[in-house]
PDB file of N, CA and C in Angstrom:
ATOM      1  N   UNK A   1      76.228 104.068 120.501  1.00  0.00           N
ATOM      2  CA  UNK A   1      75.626 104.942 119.518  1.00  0.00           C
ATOM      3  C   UNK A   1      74.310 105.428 120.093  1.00  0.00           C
ATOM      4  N   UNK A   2      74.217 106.474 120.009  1.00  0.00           N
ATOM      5  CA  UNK A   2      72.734 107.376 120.722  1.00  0.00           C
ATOM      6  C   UNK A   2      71.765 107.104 119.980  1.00  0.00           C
ATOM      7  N   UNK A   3      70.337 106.881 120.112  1.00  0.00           N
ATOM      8  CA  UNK A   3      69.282 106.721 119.653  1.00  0.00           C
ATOM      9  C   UNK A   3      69.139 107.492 118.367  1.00  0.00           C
ATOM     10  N   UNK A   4      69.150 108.400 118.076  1.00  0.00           N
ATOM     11  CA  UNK A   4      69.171 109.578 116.888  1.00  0.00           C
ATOM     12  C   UNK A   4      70.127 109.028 115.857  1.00  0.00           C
ATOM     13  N   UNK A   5      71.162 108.234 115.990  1.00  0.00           N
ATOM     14  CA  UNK A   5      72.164 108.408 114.820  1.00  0.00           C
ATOM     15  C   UNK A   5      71.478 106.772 114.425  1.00  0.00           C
ATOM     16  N   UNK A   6      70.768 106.188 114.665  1.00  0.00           N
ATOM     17  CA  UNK A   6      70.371 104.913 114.101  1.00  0.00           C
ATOM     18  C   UNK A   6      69.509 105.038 112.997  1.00  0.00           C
ATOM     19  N   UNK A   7      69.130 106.668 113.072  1.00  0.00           N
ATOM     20  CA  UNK A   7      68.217 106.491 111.453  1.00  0.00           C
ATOM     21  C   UNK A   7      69.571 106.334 110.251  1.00  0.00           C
ATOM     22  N   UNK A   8      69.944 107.649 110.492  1.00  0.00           N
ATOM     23  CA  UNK A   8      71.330 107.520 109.906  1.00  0.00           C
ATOM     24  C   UNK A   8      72.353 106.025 109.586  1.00  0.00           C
ATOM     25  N   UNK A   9      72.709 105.551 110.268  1.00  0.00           N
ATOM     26  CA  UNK A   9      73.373 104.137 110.602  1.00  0.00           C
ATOM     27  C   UNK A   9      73.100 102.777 109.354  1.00  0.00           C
ATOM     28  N   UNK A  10      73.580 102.328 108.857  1.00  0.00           N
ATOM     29  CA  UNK A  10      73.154 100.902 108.286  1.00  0.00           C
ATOM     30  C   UNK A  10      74.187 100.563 108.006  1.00  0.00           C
ATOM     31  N   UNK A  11      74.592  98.940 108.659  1.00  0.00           N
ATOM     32  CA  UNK A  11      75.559  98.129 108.760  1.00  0.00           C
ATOM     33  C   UNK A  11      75.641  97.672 106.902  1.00  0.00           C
ATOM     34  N   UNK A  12      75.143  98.053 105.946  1.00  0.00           N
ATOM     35  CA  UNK A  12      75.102  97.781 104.738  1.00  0.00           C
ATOM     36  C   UNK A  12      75.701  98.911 103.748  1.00  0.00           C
ATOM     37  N   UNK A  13      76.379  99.758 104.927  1.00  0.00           N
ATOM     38  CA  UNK A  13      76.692 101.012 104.571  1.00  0.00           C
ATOM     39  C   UNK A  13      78.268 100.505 103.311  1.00  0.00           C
ATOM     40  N   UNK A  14      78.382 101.216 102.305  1.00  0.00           N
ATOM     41  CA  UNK A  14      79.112 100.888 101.421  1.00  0.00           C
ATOM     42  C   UNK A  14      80.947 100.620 101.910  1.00  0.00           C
ATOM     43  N   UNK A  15      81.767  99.768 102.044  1.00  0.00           N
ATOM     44  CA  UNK A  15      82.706  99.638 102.470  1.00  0.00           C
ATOM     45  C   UNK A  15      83.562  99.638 101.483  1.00  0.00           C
ATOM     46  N   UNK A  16      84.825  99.982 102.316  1.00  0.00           N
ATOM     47  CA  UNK A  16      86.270 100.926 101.702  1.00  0.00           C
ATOM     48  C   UNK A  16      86.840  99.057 100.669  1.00  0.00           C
ATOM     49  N   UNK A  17      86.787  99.680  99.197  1.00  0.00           N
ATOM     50  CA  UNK A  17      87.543  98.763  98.906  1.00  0.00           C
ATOM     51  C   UNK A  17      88.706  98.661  98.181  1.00  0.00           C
ATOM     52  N   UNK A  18      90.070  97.992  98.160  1.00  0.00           N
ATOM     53  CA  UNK A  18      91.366  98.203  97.817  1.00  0.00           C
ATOM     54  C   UNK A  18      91.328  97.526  96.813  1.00  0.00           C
ATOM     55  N   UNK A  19      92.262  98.677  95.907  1.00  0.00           N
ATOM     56  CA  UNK A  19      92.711  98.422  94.627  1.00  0.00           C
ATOM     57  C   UNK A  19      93.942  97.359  94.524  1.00  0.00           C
ATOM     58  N   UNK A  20      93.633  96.215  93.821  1.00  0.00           N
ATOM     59  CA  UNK A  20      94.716  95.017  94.037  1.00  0.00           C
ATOM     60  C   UNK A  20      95.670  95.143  92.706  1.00  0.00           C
ATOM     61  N   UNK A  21      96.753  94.901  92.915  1.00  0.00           N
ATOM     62  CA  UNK A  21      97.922  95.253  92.002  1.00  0.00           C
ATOM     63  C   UNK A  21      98.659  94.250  92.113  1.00  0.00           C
ATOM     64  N   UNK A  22      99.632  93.549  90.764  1.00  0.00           N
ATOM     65  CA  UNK A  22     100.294  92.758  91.062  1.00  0.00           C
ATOM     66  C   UNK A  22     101.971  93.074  90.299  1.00  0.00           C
ATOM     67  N   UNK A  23     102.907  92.570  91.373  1.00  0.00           N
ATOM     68  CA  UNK A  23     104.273  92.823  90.408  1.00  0.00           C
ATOM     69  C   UNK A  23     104.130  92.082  89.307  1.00  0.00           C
ATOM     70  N   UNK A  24     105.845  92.356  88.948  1.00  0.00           N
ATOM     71  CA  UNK A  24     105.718  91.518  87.412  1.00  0.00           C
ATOM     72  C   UNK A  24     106.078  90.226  87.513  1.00  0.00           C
ATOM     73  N   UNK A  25     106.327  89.865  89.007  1.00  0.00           N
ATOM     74  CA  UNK A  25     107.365  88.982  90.005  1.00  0.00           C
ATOM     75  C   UNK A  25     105.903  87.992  90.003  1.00  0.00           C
ATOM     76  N   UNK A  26     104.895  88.765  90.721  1.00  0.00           N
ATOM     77  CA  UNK A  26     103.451  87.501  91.072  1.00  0.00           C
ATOM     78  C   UNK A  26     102.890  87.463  89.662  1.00  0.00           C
ATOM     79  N   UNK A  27     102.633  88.704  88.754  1.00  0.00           N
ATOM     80  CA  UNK A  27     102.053  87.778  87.607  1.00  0.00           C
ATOM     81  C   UNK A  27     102.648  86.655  87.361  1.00  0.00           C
ATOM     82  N   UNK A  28     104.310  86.726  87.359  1.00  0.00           N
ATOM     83  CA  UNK A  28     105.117  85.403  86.724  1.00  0.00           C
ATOM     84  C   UNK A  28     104.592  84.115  87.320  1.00  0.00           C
ATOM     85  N   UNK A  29     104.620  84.125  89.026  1.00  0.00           N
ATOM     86  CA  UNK A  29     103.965  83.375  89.578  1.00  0.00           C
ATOM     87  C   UNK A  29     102.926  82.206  89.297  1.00  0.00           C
ATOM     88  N   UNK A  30     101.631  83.385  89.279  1.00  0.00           N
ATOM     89  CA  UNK A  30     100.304  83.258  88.483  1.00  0.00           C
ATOM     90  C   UNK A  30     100.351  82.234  87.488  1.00  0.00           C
ATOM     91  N   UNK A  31     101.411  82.904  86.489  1.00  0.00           N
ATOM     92  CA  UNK A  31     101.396  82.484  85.112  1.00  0.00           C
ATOM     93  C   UNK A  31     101.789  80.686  85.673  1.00  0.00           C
ATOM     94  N   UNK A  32     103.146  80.574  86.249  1.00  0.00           N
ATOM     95  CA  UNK A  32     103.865  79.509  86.366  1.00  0.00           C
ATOM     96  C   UNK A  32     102.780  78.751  87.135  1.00  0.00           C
ATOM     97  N   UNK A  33     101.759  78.858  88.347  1.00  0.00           N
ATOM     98  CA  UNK A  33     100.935  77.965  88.747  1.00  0.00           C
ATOM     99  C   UNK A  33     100.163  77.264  87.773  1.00  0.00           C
ATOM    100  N   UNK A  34      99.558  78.051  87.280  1.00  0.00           N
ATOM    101  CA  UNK A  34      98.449  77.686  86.013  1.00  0.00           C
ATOM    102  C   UNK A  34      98.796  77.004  85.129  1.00  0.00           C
ATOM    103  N   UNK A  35     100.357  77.426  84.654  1.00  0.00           N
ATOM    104  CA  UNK A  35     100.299  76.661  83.146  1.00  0.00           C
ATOM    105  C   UNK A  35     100.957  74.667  84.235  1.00  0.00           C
ATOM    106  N   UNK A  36     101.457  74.942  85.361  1.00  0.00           N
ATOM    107  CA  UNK A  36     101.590  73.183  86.079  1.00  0.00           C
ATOM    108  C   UNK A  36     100.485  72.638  86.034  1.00  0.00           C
ATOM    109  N   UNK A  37      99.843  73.430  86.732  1.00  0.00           N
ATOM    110  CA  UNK A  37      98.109  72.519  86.729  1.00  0.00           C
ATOM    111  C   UNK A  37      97.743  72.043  85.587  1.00  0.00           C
ATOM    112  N   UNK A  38      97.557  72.822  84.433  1.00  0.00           N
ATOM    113  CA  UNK A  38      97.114  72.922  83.272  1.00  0.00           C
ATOM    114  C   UNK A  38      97.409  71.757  82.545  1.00  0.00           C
ATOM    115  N   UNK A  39      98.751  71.446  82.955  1.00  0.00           N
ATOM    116  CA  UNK A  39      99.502  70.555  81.946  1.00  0.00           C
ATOM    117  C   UNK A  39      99.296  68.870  82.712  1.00  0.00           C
ATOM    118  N   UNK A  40      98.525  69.041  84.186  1.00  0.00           N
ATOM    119  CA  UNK A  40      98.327  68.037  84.756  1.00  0.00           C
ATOM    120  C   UNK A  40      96.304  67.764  84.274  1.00  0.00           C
ATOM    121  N   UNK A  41      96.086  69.074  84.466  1.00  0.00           N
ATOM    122  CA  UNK A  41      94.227  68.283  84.951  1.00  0.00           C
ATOM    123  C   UNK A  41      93.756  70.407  84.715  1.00  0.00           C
ATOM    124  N   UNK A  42      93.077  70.256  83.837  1.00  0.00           N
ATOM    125  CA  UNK A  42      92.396  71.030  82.981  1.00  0.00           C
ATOM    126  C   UNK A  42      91.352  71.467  83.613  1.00  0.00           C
ATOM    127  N   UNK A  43      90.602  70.735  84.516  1.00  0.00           N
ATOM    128  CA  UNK A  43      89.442  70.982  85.435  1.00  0.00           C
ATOM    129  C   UNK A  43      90.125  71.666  86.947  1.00  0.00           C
ATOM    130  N   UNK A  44      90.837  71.218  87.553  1.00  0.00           N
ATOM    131  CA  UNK A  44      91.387  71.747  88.647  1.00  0.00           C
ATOM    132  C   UNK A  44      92.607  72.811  88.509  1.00  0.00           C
ATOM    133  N   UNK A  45      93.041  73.146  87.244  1.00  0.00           N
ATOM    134  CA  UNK A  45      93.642  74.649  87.101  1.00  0.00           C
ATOM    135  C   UNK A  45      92.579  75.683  87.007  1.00  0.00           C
ATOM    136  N   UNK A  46      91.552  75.412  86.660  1.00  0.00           N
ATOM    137  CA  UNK A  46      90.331  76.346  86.646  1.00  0.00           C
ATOM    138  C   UNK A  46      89.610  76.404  87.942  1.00  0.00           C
ATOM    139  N   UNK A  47      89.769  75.359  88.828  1.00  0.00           N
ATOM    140  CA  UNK A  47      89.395  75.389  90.201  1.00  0.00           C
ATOM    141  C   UNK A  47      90.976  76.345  90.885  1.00  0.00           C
ATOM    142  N   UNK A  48      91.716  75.933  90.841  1.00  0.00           N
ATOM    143  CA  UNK A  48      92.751  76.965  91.614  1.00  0.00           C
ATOM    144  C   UNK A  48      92.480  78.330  91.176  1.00  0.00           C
ATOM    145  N   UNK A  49      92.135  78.435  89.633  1.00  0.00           N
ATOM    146  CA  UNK A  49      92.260  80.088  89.494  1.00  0.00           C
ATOM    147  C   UNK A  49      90.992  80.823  89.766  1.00  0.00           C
ATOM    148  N   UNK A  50      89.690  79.738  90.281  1.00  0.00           N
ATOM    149  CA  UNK A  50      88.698  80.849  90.797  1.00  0.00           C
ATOM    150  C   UNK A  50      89.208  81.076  92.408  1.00  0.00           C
ATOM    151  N   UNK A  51      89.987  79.761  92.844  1.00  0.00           N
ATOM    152  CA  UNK A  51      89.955  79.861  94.298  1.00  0.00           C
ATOM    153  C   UNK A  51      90.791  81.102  94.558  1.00  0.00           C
ATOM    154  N   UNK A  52      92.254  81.322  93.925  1.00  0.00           N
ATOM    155  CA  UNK A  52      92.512  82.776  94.024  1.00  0.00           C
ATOM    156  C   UNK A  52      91.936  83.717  93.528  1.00  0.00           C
ATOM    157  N   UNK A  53      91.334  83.403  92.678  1.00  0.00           N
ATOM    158  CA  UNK A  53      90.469  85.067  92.583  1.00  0.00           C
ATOM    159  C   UNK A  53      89.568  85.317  93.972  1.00  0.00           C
ATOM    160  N   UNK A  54      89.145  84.534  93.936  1.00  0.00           N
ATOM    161  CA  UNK A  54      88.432  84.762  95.165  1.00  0.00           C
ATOM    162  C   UNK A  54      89.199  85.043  96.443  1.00  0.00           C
ATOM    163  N   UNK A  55      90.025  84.881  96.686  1.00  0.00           N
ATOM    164  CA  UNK A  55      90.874  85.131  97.404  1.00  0.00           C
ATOM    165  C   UNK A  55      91.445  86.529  97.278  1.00  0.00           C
ATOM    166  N   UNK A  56      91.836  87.033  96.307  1.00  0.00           N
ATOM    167  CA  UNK A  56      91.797  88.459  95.700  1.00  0.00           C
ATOM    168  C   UNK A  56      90.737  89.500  95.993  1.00  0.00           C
ATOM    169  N   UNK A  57      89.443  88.570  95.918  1.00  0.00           N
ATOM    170  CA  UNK A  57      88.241  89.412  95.888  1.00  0.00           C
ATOM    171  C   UNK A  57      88.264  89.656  97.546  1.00  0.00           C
ATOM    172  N   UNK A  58      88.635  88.496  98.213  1.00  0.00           N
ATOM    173  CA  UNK A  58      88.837  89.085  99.796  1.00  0.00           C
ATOM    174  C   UNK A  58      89.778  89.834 100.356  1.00  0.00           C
ATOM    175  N   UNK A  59      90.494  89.974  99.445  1.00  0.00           N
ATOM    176  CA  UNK A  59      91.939  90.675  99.934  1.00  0.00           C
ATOM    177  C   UNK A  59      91.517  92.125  99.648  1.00  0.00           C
ATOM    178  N   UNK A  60      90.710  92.523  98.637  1.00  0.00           N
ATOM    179  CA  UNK A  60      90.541  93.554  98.266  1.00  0.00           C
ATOM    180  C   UNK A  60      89.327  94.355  99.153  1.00  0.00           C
ATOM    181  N   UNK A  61      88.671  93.719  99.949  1.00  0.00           N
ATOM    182  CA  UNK A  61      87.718  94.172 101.029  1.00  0.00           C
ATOM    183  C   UNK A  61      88.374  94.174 102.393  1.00  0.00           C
ATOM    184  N   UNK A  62      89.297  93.405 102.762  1.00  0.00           N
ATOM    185  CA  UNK A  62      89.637  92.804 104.119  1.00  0.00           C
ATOM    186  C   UNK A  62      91.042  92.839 104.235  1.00  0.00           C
ATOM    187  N   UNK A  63      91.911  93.619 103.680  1.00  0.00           N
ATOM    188  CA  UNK A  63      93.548  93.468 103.661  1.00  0.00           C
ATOM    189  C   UNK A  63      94.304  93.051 105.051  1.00  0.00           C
ATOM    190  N   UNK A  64      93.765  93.812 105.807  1.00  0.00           N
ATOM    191  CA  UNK A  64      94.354  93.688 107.131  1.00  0.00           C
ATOM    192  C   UNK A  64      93.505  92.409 108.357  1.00  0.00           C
ATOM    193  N   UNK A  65      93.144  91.970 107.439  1.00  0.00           N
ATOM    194  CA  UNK A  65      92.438  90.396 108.362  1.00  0.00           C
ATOM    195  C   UNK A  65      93.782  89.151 107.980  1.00  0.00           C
ATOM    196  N   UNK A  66      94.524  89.320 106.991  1.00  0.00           N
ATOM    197  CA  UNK A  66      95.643  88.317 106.832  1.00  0.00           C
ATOM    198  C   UNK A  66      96.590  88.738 107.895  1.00  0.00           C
ATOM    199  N   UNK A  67      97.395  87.351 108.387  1.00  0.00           N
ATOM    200  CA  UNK A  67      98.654  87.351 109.015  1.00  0.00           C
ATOM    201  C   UNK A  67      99.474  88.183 108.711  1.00  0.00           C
ATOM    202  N   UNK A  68     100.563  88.657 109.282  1.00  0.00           N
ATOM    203  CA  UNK A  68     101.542  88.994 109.391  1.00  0.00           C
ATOM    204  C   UNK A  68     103.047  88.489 108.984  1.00  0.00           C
ATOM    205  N   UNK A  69     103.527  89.280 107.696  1.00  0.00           N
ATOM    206  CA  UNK A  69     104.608  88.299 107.613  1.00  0.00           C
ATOM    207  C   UNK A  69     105.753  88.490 108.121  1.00  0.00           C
ATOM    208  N   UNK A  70     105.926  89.376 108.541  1.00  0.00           N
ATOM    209  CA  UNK A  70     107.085  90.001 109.813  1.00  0.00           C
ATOM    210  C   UNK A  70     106.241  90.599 110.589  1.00  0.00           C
ATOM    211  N   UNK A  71     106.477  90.351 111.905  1.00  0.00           N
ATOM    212  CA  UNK A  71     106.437  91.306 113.447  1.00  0.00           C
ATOM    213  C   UNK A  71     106.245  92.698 113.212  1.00  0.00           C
ATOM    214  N   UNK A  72     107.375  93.279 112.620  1.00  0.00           N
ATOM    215  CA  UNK A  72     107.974  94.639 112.558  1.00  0.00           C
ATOM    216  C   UNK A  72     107.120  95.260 111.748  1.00  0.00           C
ATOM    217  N   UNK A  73     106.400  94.856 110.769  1.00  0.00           N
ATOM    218  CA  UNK A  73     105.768  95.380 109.811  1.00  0.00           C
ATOM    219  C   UNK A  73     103.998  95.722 109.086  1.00  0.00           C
ATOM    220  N   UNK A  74     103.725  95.955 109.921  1.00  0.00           N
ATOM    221  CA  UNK A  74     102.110  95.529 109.866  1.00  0.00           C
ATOM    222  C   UNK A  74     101.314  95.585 108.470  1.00  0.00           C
ATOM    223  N   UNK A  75     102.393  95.759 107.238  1.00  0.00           N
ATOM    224  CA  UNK A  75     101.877  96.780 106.159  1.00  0.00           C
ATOM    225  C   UNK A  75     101.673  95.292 105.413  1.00  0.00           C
ATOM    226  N   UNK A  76     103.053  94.428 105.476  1.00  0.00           N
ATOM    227  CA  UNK A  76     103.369  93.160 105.218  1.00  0.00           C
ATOM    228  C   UNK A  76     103.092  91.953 105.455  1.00  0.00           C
ATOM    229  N   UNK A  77     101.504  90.997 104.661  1.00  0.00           N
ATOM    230  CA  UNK A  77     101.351  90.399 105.344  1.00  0.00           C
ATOM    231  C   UNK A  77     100.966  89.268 103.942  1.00  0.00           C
ATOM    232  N   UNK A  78     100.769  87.962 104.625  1.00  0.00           N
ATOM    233  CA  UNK A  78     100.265  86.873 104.297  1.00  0.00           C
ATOM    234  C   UNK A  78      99.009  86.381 104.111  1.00  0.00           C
ATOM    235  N   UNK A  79      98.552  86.049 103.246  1.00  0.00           N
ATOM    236  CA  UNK A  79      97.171  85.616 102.843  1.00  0.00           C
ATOM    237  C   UNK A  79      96.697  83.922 102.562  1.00  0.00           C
ATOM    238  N   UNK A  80      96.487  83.061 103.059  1.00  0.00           N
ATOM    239  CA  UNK A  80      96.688  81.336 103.197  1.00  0.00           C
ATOM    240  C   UNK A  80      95.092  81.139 102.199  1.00  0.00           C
ATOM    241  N   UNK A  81      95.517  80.685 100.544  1.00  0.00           N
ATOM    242  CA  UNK A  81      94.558  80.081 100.051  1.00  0.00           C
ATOM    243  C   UNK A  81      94.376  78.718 100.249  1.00  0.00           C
ATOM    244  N   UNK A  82      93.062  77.902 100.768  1.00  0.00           N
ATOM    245  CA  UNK A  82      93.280  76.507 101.072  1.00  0.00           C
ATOM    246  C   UNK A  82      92.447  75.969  99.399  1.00  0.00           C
ATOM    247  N   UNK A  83      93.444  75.072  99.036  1.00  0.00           N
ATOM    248  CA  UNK A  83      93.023  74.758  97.880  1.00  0.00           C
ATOM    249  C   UNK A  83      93.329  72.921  97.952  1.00  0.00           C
ATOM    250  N   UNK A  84      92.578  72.039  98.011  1.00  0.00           N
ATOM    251  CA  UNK A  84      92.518  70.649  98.102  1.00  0.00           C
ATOM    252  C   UNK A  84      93.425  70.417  99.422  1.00  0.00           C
ATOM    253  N   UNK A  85      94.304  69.372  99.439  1.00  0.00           N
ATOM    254  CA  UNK A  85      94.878  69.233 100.651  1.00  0.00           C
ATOM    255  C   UNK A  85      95.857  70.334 101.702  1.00  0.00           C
ATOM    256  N   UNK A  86      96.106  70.842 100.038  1.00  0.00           N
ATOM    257  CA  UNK A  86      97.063  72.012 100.760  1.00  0.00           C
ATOM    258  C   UNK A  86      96.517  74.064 100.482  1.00  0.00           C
ATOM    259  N   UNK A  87      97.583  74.521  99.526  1.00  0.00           N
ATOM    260  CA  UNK A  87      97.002  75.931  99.123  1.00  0.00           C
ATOM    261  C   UNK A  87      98.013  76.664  98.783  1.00  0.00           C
ATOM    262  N   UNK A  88      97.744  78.046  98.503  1.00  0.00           N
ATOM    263  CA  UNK A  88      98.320  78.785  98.217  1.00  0.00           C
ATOM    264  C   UNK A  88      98.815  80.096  99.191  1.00  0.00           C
ATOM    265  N   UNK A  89     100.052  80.554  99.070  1.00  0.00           N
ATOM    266  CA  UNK A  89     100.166  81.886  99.769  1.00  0.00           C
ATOM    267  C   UNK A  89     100.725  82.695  99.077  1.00  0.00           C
ATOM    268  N   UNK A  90      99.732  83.968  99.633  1.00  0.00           N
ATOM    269  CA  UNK A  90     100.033  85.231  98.980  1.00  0.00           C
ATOM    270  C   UNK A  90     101.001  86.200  99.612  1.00  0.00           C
ATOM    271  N   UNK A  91     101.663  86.259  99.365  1.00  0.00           N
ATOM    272  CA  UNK A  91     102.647  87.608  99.780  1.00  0.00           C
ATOM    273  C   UNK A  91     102.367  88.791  99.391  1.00  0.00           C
ATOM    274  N   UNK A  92     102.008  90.006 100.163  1.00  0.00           N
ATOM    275  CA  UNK A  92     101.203  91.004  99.750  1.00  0.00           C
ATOM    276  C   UNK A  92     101.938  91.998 100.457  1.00  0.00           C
ATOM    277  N   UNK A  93     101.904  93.615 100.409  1.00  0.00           N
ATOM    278  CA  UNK A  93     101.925  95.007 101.047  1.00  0.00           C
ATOM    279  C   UNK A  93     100.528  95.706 101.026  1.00  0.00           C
ATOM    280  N   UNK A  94     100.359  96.269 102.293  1.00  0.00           N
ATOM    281  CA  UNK A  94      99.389  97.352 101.911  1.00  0.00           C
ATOM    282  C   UNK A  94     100.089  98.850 101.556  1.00  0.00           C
ATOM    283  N   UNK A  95      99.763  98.996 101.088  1.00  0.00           N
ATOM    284  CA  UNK A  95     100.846 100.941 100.197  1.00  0.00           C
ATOM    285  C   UNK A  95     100.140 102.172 100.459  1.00  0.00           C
ATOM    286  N   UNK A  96      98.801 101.689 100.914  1.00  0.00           N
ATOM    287  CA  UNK A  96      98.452 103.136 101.286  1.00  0.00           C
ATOM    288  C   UNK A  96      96.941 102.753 101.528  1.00  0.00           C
ATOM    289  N   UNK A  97      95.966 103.586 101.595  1.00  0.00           N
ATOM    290  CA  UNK A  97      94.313 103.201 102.012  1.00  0.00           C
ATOM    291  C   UNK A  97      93.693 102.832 100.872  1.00  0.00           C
ATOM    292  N   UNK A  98      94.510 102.677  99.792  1.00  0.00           N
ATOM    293  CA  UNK A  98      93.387 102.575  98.684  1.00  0.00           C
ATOM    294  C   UNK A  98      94.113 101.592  97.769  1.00  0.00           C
ATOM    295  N   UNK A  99      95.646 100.951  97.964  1.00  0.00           N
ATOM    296  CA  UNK A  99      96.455 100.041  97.106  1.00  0.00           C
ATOM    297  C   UNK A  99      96.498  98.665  97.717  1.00  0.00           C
ATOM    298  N   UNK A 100      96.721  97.614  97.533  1.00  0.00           N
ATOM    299  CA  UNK A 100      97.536  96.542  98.110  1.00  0.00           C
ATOM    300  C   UNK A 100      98.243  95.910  96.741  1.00  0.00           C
ATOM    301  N   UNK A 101      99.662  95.724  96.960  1.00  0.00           N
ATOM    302  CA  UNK A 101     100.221  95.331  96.367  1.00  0.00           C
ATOM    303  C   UNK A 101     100.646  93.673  96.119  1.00  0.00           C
ATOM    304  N   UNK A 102     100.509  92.962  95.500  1.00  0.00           N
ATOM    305  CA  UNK A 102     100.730  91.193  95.328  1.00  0.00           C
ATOM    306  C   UNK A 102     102.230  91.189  94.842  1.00  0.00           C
ATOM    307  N   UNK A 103     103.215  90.694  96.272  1.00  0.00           N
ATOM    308  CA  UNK A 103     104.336  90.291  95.391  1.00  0.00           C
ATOM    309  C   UNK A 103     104.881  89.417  95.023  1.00  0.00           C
ATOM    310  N   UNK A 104     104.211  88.217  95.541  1.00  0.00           N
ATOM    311  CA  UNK A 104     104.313  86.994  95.697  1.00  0.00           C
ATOM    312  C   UNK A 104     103.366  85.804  96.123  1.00  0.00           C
ATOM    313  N   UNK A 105     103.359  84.531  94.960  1.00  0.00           N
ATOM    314  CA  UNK A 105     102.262  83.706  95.348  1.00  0.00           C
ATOM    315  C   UNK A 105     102.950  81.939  95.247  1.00  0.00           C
ATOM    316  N   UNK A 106     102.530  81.661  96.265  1.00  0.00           N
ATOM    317  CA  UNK A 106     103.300  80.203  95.893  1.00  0.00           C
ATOM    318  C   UNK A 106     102.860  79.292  96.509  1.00  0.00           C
ATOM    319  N   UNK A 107     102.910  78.123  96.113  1.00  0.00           N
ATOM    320  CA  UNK A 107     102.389  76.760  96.214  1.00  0.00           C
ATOM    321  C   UNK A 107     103.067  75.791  97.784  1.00  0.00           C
ATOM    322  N   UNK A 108     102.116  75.729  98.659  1.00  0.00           N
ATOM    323  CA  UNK A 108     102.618  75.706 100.097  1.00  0.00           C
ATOM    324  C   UNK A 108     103.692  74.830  99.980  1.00  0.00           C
ATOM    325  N   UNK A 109     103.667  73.674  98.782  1.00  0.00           N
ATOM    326  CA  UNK A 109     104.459  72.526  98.913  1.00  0.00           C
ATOM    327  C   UNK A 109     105.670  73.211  98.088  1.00  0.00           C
ATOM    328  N   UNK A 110     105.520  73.912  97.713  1.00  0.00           N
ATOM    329  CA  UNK A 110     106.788  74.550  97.067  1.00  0.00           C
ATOM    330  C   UNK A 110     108.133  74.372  97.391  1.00  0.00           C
ATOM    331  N   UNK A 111     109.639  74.297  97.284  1.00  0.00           N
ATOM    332  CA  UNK A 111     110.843  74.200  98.059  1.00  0.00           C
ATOM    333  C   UNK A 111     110.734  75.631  98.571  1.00  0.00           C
ATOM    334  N   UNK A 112     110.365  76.584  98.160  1.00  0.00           N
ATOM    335  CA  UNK A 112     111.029  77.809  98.640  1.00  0.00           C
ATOM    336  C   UNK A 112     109.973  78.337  99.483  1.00  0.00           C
ATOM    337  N   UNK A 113     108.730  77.454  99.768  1.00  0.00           N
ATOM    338  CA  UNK A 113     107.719  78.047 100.624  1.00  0.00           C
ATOM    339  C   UNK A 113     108.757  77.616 102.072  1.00  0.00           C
ATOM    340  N   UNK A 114     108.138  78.717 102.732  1.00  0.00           N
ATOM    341  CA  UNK A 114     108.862  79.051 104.201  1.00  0.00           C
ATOM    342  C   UNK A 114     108.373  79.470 105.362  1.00  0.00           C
TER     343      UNK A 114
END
């Protein structure tokens, strides 16, 4: 960068942020994590659901810093919440410069996590 464009320049400059959307598939998800916890320990369902939000809140600045969930597909990727021993994963799309889509969230220990 040339001397002249540094007045201009600040690394605090406002960044691109994505609109997060969820199917009706991950709300169900959502719903089904929360109400297990819930029904176990009342304090740590409220710890999982800030840890994904927050996780959300990064997804929605940083989409393309998660893994890859196919090779082929760069749009399609994975998001690893670490939550106590284990965590959560997000199954996500990006849809365009301004969407990411949530289609899936599940509990690493899950049977159908893969």
């Amino acid at each position: 960068m040339c001397w002249k464009n540094w007045t201009t320049y600040s690394p605090f400059q406002k960044k691109m942020s994505y609109n997060v959307r969820y199917t009706k598939a991950a709300k169900e998800d959502l719903q089904r994590l929360y109400i297990f916890l819930l029904n176990h320990d009342q304090k740590m369902a409220r710890r999982a659901r800030e840890a994904i939000a927050k996780g959300m809140d990064f997804l929605s600045d940083f989409p393309f810093a998660c893994r890859k969930a196919k090779l082929d597909n760069p749009f399609l990727r994975e998001m690893l919440i670490s939550f106590g021993a284990s965590g959560y994963v997000v199954l996500y799309e990006i849809e365009d410069k301004k969407t990411v889509t949530i289609l899936a969230i599940r509990h690493q220990l899950e049977e159908d996590y893969h």
